[in-house]
Protein backbone atom coordinates (compact mmCIF):
# COMPACT_ATOMS: atom_id res chain seq x y z
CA UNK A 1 -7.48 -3.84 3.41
CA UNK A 2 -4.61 -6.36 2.57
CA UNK A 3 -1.50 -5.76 2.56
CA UNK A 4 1.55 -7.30 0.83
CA UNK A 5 5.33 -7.26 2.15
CA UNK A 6 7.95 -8.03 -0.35
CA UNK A 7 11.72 -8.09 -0.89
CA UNK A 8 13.18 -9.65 -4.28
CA UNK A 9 16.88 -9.97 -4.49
CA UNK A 10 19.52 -11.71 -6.76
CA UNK A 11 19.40 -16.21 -6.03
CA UNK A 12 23.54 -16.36 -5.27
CA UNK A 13 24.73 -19.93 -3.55
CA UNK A 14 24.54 -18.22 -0.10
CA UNK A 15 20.83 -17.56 0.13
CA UNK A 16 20.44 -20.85 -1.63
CA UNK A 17 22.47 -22.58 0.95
CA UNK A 18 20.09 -20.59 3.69
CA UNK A 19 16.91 -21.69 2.25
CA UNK A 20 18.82 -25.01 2.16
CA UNK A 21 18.72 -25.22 5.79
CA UNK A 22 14.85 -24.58 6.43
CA UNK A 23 14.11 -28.14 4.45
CA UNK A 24 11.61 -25.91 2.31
CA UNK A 25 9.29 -28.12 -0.12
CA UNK A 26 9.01 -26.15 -3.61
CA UNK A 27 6.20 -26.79 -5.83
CA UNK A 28 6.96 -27.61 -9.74
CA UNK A 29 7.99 -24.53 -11.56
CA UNK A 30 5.27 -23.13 -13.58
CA UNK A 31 5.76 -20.33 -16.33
CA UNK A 32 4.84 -16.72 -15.53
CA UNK A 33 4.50 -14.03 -18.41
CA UNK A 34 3.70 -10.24 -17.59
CA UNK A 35 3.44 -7.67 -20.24
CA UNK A 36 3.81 -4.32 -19.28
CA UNK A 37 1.73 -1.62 -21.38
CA UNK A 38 2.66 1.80 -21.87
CA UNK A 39 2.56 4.59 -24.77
CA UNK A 40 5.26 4.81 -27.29
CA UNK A 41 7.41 7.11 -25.26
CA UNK A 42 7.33 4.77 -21.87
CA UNK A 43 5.79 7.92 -19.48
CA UNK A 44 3.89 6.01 -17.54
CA UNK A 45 7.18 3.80 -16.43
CA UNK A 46 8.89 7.12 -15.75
CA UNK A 47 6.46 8.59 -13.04
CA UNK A 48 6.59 4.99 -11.73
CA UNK A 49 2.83 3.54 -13.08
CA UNK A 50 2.82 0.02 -14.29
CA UNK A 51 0.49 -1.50 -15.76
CA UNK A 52 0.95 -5.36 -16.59
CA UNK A 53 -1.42 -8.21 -18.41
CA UNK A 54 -0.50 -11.32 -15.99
CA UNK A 55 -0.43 -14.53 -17.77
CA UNK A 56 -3.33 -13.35 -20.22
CA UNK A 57 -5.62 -13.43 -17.25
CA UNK A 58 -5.17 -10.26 -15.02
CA UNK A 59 -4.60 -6.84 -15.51
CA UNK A 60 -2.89 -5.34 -12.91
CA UNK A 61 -2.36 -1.39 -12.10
CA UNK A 62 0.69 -0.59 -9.46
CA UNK A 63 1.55 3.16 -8.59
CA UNK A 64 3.26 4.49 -5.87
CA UNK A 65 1.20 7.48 -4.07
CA UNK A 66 4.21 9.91 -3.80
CA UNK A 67 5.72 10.28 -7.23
CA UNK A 68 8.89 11.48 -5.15
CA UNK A 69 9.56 8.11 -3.94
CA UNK A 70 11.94 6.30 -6.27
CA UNK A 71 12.24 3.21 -4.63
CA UNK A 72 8.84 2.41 -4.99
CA UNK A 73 8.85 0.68 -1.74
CA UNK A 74 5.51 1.81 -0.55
CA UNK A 75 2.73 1.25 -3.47
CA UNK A 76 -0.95 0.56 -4.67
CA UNK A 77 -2.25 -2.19 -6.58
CA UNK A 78 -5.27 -2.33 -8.18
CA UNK A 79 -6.31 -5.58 -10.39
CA UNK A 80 -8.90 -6.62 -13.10
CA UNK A 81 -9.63 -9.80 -14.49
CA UNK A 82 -8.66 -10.03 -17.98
CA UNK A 83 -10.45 -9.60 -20.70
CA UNK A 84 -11.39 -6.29 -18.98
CA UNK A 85 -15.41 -5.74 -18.73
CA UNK A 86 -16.45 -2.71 -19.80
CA UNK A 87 -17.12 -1.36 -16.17
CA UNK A 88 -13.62 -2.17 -15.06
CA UNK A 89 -12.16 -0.56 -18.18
CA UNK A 90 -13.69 2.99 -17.23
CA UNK A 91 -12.55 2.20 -14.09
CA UNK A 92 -9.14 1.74 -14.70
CA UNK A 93 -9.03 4.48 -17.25
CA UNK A 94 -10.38 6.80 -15.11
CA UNK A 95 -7.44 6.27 -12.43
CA UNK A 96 -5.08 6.68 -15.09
CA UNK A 97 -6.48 10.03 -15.40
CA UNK A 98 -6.52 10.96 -12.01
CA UNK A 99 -2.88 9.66 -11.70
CA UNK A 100 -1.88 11.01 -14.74
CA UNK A 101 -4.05 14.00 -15.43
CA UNK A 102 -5.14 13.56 -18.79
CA UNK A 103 -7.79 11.13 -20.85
CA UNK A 104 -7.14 7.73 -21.29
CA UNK A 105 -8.31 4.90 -23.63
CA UNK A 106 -7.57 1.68 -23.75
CA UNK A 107 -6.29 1.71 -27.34
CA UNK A 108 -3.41 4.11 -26.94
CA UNK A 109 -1.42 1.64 -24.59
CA UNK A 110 0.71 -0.63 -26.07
CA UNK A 111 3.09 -3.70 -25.01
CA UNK A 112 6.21 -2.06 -23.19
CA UNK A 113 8.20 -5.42 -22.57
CA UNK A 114 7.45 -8.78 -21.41
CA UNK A 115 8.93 -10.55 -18.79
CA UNK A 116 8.85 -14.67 -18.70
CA UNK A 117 10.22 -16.38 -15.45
CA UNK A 118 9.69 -19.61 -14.54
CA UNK A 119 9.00 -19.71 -10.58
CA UNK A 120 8.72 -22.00 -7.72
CA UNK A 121 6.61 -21.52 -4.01
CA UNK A 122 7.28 -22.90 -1.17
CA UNK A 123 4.98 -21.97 2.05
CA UNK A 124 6.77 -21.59 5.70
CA UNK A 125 3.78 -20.11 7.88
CA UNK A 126 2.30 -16.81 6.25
CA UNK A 127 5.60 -16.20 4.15
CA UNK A 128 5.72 -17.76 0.61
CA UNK A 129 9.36 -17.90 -0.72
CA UNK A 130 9.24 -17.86 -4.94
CA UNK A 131 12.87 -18.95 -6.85
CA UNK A 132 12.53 -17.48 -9.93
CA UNK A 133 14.76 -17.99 -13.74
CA UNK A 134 13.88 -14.58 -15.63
CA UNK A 135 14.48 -14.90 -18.94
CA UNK A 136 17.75 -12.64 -19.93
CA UNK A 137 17.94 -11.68 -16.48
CA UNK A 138 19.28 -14.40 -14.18
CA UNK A 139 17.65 -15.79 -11.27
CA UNK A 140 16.14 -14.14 -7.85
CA UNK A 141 14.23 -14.89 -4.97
CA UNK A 142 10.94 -13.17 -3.48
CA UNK A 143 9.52 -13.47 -0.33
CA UNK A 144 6.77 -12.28 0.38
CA UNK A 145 3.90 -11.95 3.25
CA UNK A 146 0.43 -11.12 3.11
CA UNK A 147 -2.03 -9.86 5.67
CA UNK A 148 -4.88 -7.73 6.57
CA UNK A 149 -4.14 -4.29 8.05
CA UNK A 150 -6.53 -5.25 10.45
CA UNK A 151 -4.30 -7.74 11.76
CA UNK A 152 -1.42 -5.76 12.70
């Protein structure tokens, strides 16, 4: 199982002055688009399921396990590869259903919002730091580590 360690917070001139001092070599910005589906009525965002088309090419499915957990700090991803096949669509409509508790087709989502950033990566060991420009919102930084639970 892998698992992924993040924290995203607001790019100020102090943590660009830290990431300043660690000489970090950032690739050329490329553009990033997510659109998050929902119904009409945005439920699914309000029990804290997301479900986002990245950059046309991947569907991804995030939930957090314990729908009392509003900081979403502890969650599960699932992803597709986009267009969906039709064994990965009854797939991912049937844990919509079990997360959900109802039927699901593919047909009653629609787009929610979409979010464009333009990021950046730089690599320092197993931690990859992303500066991202999110259009409307300003910009942040991620860093983020992955690893196998195996190896901890």
């Amino acid at each position: 199982m892998e698992l992924e360690f993040e924290m995203k917070a607001p790019l100020d001139e102090g943590v660009r002055r830290r990431l300043d001092e660690f000489a970090l070599v950032f690739n050329s910005p490329s553009i990033q688009e997510d659109v998050y589906y929902d119904l009409s009525d945005g439920s699914l965002y309000r029990i804290g399921i997301f479900l986002r088309l990245r950059n046309h090419s991947r569907m991804e499915l995030k939930y957090t396990p314990d729908p009392k957990d509003i900081s979403h700090s502890h969650s599960v991803e699932h992803g597709y590869p986009w267009p969906l096949s039709r064994p990965s669509e009854q797939q991912l409509m049937s844990l919509l259903g079990q997360l959900t508790q109802q039927d699901w087709d593919l047909a009653s989502l629609q787009p929610f919002i979409t979010v464009r950033k333009e990021r950046s990566i730089a690599h320092w060991g197993s931690v990859a730091i992303a500066l991202d420009h999110v259009e409307g919102l300003g910009d942040f930084v991620e860093i983020e580590v992955n690893d196998s639970a195996d190896a901890l």
